[in-house]
Protein backbone atom coordinates (compact mmCIF):
# COMPACT_ATOMS: atom_id res chain seq x y z
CA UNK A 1 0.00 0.00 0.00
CA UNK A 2 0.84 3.51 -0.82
CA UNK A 3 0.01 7.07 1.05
CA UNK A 4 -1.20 9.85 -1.20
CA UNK A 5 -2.20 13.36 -0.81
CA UNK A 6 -5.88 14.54 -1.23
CA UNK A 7 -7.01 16.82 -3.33
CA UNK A 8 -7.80 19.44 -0.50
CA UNK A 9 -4.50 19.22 1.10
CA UNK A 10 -4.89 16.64 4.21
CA UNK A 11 -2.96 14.04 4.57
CA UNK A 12 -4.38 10.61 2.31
CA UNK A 13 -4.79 7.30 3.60
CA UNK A 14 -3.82 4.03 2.70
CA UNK A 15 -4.49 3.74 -0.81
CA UNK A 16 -4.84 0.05 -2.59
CA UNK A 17 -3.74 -0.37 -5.95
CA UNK A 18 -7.19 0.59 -7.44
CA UNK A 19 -6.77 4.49 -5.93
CA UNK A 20 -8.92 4.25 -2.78
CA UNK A 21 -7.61 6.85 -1.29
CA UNK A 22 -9.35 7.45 2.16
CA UNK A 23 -8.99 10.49 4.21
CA UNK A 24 -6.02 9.49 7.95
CA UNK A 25 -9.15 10.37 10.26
CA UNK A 26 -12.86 11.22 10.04
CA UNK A 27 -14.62 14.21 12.28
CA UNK A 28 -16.57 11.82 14.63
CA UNK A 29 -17.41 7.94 15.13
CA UNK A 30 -19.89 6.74 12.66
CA UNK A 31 -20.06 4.64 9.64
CA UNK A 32 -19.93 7.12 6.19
CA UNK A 33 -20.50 6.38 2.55
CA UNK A 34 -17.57 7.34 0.74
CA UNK A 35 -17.30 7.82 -3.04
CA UNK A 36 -13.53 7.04 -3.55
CA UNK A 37 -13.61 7.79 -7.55
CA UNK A 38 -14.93 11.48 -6.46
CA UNK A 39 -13.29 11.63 -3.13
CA UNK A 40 -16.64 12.71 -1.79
CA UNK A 41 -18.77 11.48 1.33
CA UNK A 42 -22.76 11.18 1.36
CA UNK A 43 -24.41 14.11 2.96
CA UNK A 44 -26.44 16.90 3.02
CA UNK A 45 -26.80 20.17 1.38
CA UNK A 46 -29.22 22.94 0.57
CA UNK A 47 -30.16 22.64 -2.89
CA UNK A 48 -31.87 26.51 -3.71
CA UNK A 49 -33.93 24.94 -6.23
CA UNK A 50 -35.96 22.87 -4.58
CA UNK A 51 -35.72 24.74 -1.36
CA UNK A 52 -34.91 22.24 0.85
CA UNK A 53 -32.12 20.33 2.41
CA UNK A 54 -31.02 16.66 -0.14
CA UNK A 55 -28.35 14.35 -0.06
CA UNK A 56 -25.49 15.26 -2.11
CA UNK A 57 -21.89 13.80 -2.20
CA UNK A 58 -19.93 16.50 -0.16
CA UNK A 59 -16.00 16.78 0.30
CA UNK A 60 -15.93 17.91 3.58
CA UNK A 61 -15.97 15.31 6.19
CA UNK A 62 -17.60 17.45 8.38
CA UNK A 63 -20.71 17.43 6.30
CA UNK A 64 -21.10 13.83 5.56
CA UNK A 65 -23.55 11.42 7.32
CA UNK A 66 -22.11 9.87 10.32
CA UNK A 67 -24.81 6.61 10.83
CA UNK A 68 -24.76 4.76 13.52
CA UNK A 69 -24.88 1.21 12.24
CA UNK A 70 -23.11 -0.49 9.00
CA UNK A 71 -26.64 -1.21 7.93
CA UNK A 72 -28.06 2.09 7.65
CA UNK A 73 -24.97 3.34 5.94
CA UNK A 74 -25.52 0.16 3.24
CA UNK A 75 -29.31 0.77 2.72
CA UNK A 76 -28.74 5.03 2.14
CA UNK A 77 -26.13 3.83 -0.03
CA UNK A 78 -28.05 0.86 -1.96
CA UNK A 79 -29.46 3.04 -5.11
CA UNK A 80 -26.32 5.28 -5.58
CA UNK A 81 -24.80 5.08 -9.03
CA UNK A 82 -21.22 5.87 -8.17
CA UNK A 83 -19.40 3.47 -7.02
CA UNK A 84 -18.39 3.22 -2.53
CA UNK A 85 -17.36 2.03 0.40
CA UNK A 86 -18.34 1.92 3.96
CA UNK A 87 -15.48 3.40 6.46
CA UNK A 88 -16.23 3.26 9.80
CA UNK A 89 -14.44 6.04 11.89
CA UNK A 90 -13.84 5.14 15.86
CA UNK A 91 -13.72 8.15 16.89
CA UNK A 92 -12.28 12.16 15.77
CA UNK A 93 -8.45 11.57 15.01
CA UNK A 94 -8.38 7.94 14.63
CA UNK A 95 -8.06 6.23 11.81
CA UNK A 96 -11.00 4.89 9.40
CA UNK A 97 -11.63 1.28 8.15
CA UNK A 98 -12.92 0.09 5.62
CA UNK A 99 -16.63 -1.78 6.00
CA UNK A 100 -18.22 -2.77 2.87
């Protein structure tokens, strides 16, 4: 395994040979949908449009959906088109593994 950079600057992950990049440490403990070809997380933002708050991959860690259990994570993540993975983060500062 490798360690690369991310495109905002932090510190990458372990990366496998297929680019999987993963951020060192997530904000909080939770399990998060993460869309390694986009380096984006599923969360939430407000799309003006619609008026109204929709999941949307986001880069930020901060605004991705932390759920509670590996299955909640799988079923908000069941229709998605990109392609993901679970991590589950322990905890703020340590580092994230990967779930599914």
């Amino acid at each position: 395994m490798s360690t690369s950079e991310n495109d905002n600057g932090k510190g990458g992950a372990d990366a496998g040979d297929d680019g999987r990049d993963i951020q060192k440490s997530l904000t909080r403990e939770g399990h998060v949908v993460w869309f390694y070809e986009h380096r984006k997380y599923l969360g939430f933002e407000w799309d003006e449009l619609a008026r109204e708050i929709k999941k949307s991959p986001v880069a930020d860690p901060e605004h991705a959906i932390y759920f509670d259990t590996l299955a909640h994570a799988v079923v908000a993540s069941d229709k998605l088109i990109s392609p993901s993975l679970i991590l589950y983060s322990p905890g703020k500062g340590l580092p994230p593994k990967v779930r599914g």
